[in-house]
Protein backbone atom coordinates (compact mmCIF):
# COMPACT_ATOMS: atom_id res chain seq x y z
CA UNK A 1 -25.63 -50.65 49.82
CA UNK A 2 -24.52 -49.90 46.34
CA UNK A 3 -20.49 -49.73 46.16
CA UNK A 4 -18.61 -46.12 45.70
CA UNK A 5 -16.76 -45.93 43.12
CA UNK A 6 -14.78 -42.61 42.96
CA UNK A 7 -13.73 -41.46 39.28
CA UNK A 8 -10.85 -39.36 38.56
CA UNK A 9 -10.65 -38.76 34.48
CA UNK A 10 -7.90 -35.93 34.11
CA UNK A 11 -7.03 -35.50 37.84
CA UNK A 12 -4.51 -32.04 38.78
CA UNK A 13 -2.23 -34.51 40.84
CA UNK A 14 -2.34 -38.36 41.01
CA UNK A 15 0.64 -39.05 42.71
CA UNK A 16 2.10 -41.64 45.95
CA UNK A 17 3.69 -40.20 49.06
CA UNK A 18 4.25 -41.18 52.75
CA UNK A 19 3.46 -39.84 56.12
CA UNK A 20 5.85 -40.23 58.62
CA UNK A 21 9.99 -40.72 59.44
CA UNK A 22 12.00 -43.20 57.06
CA UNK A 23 11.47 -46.74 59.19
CA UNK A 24 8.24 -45.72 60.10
CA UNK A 25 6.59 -44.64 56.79
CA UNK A 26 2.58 -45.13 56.14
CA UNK A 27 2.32 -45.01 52.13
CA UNK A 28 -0.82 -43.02 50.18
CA UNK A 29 -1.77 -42.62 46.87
CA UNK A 30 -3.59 -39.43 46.19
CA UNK A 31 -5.97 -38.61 43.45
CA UNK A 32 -6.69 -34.31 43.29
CA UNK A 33 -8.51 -32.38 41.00
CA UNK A 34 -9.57 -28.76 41.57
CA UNK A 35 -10.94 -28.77 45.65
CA UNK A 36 -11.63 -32.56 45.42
CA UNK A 37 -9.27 -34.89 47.29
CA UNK A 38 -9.44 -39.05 47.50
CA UNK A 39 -6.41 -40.41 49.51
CA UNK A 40 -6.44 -44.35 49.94
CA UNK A 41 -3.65 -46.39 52.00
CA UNK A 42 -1.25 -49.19 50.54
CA UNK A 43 1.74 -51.04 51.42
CA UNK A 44 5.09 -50.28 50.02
CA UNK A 45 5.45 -52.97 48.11
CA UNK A 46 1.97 -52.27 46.60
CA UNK A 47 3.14 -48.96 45.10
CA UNK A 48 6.58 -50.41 43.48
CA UNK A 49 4.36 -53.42 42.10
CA UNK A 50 2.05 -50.79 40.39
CA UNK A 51 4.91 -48.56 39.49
CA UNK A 52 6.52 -51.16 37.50
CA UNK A 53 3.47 -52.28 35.65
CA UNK A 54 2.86 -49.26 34.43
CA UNK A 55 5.74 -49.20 33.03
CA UNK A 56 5.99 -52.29 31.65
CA UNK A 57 2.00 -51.61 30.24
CA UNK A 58 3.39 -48.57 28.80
CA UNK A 59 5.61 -50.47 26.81
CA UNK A 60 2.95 -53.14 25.76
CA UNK A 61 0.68 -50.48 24.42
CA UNK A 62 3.19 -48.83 22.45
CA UNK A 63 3.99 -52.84 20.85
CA UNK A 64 0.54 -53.23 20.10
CA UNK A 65 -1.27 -50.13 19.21
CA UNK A 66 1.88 -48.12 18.48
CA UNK A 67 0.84 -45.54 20.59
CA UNK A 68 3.67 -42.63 20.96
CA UNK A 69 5.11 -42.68 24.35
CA UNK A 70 6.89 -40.14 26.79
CA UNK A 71 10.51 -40.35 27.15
CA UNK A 72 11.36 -41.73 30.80
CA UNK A 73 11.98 -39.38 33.00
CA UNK A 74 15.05 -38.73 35.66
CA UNK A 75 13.36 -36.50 37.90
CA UNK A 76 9.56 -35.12 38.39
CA UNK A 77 8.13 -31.97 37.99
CA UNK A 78 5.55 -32.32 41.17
CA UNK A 79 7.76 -32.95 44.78
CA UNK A 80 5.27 -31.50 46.46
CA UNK A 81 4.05 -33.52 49.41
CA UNK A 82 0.74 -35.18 49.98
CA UNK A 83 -2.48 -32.45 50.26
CA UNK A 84 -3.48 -32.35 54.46
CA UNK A 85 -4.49 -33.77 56.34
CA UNK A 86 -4.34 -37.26 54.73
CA UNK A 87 -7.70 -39.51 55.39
CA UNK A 88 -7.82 -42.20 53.57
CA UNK A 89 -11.03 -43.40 52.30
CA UNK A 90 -9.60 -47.21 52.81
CA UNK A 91 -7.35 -49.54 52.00
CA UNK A 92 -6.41 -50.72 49.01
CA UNK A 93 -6.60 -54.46 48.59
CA UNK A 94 -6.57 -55.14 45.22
CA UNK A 95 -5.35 -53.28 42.00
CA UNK A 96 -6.29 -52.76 38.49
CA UNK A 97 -4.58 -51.63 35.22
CA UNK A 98 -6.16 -51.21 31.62
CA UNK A 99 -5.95 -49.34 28.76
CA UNK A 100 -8.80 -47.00 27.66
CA UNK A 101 -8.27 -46.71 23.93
CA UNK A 102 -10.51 -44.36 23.10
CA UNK A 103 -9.06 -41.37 25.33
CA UNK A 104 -5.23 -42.67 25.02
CA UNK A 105 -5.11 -43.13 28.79
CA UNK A 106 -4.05 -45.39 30.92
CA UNK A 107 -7.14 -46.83 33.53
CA UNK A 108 -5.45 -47.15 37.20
CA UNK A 109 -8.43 -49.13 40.01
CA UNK A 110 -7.87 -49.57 43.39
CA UNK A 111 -10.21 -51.26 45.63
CA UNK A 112 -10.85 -51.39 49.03
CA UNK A 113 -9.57 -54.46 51.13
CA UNK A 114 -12.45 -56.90 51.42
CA UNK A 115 -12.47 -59.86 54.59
CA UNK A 116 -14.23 -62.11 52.33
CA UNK A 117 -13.54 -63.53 48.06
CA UNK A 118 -14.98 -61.08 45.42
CA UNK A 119 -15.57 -61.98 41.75
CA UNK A 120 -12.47 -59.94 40.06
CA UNK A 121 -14.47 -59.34 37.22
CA UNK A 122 -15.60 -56.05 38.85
CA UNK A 123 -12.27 -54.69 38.58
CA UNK A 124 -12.46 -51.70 35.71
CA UNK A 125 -16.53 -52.60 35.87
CA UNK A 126 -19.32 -50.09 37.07
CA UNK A 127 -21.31 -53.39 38.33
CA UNK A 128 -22.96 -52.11 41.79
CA UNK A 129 -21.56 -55.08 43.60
CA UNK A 130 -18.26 -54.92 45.09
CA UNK A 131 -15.64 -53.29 47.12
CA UNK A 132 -15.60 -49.52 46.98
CA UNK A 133 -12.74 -48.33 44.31
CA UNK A 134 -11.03 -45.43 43.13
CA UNK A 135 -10.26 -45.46 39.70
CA UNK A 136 -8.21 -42.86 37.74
CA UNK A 137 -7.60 -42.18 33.90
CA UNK A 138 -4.07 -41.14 33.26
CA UNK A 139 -2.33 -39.58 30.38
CA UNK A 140 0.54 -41.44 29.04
CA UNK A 141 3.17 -38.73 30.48
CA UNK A 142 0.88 -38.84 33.64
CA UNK A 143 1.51 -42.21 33.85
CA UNK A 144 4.87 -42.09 33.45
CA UNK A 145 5.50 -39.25 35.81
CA UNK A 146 3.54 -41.47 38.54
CA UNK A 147 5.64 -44.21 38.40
CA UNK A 148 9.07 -42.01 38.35
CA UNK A 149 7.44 -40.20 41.31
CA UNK A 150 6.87 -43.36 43.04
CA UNK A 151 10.12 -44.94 42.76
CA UNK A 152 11.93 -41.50 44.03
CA UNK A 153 8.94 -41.98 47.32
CA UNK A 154 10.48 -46.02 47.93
CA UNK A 155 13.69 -45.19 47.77
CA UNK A 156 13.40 -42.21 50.14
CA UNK A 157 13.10 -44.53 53.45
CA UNK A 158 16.14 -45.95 55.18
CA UNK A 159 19.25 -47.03 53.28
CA UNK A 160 20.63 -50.35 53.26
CA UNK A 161 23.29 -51.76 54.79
CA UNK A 162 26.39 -52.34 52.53
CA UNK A 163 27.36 -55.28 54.48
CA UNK A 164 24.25 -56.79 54.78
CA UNK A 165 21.40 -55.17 53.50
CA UNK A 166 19.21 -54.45 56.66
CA UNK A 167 18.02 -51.08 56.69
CA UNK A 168 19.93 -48.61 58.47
CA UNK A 169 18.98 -46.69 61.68
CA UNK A 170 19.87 -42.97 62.25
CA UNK A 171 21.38 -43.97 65.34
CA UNK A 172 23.59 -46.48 64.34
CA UNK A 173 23.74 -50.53 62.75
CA UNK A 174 23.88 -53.96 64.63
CA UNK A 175 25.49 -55.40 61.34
CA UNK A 176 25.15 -59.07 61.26
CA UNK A 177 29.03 -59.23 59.19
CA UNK A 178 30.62 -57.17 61.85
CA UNK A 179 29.85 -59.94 64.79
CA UNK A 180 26.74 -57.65 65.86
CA UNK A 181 28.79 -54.43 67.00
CA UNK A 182 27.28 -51.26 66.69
CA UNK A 183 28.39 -48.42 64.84
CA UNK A 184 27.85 -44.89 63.38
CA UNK A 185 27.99 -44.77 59.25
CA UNK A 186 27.22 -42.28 56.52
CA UNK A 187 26.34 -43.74 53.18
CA UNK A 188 25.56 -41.66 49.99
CA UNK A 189 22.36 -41.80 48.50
CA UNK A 190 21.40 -45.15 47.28
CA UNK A 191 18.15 -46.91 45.54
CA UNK A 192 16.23 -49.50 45.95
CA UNK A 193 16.59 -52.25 42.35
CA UNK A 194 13.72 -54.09 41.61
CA UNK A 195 13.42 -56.69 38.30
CA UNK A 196 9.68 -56.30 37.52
CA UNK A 197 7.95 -59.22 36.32
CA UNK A 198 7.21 -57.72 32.86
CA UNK A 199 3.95 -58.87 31.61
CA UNK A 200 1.70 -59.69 28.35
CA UNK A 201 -1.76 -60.51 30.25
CA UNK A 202 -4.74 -59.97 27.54
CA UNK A 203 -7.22 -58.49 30.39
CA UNK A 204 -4.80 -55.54 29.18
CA UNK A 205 -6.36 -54.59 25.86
CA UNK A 206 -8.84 -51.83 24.93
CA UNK A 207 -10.85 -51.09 27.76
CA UNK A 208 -14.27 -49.22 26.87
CA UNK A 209 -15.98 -48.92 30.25
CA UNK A 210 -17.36 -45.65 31.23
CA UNK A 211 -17.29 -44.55 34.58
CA UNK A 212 -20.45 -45.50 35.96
CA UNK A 213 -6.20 -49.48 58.76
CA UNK A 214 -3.13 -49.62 59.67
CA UNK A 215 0.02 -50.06 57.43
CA UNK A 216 2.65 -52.49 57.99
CA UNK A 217 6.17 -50.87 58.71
CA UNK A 218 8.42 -49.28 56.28
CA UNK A 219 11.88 -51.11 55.68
């Protein structure tokens, strides 16, 4: 059976968001355009990895082909929440990240978890073998809107404990510095600080091709 590979090239929305309470979060990314709707599921820390590399491949691009780039952003236009009901076509296993030259976008591939090893050349291929994928071309303001959007979604989940960095319930804490006693606390709003690995990988040059489950817990 031939893979499905769903292609979004100027989608309405592409954007990550959550169902459920902070500690108990199951994380989506959602591609829309017009009445069409592809949701696939991920783990947190798979939408801050590709958050960060499309930054830092924003930034490479720019180096390279001195392509003109967005200014970051502080908030987002688009808070809306995720389009119901969610159901996701899979999950995502592995992820993808190019650089289509000719339309100035950025190429965005995620494909569906596999139980067995898959030649990663398929990744940003049409080739009929290989997991099912979704695989979205994004503006360069899209882009960066994405991964500002994203980072506000982490960072929405529980806060952290001052003392010791576990999350925090609504309930209360069993800190770890305070001998284990329990206790009530209010925190302002606080975010999550990752150091990306920034990158140079040459799998992220031109790319010409046309287009041919249960989470873990949220911390």
């Amino acid at each position: 059976m031939a893979r499905a590979i769903h292609v979004f090239r100027s989608p309405d929305r592409f954007i990550a968001g959550t169902v459920g309470q902070p500690g108990d979060r199951t994380f989506y990314l959602q591609a829309v355009h017009e009445t069409r709707v592809i949701s696939v599921m991920l783990e947190k820390q798979q939408v801050q990895i590709l958050a960060d590399r499309i930054g830092a491949l924003l930034e490479e691009v720019h180096r390279r082909f001195g392509t003109p780039l967005p200014a970051e952003l502080s908030r987002v236009e688009d808070l809306s929440p995720l389009v119901m009901p969610v159901d996701a076509e899979f999950r995502v296993g592995t992820m993808g990240l190019g650089w289509d030259s000719e339309s100035e976008a950025v190429v965005v591939e995620l494909l569906a978890i596999t139980e067995g090893e898959f030649d990663e050349s398929v990744v940003l291929d049409d080739t009929e073998d290989g997991p099912d994928a979704v695989r979205v071309f994004l503006s360069t303001g899209a882009a960066r809107e994405f991964a500002t959007r994203s980072s506000s979604v982490i960072s929405a989940g529980r806060e952290p404990c001052p003392l010791c960095g576990d999350p925090l319930d609504s309930a209360g804490h069993i800190c770890v510095r305070t001998n284990g006693y329990r206790r009530d606390a209010e925190f302002g709003p606080s975010l999550e600080f990752v150091d990306p690995d920034l990158f140079d990988d040459p799998s992220l040059g031109d790319d010409d091709t046309d287009e041919g489950p249960t989470a873990g817990p949220d911390r």
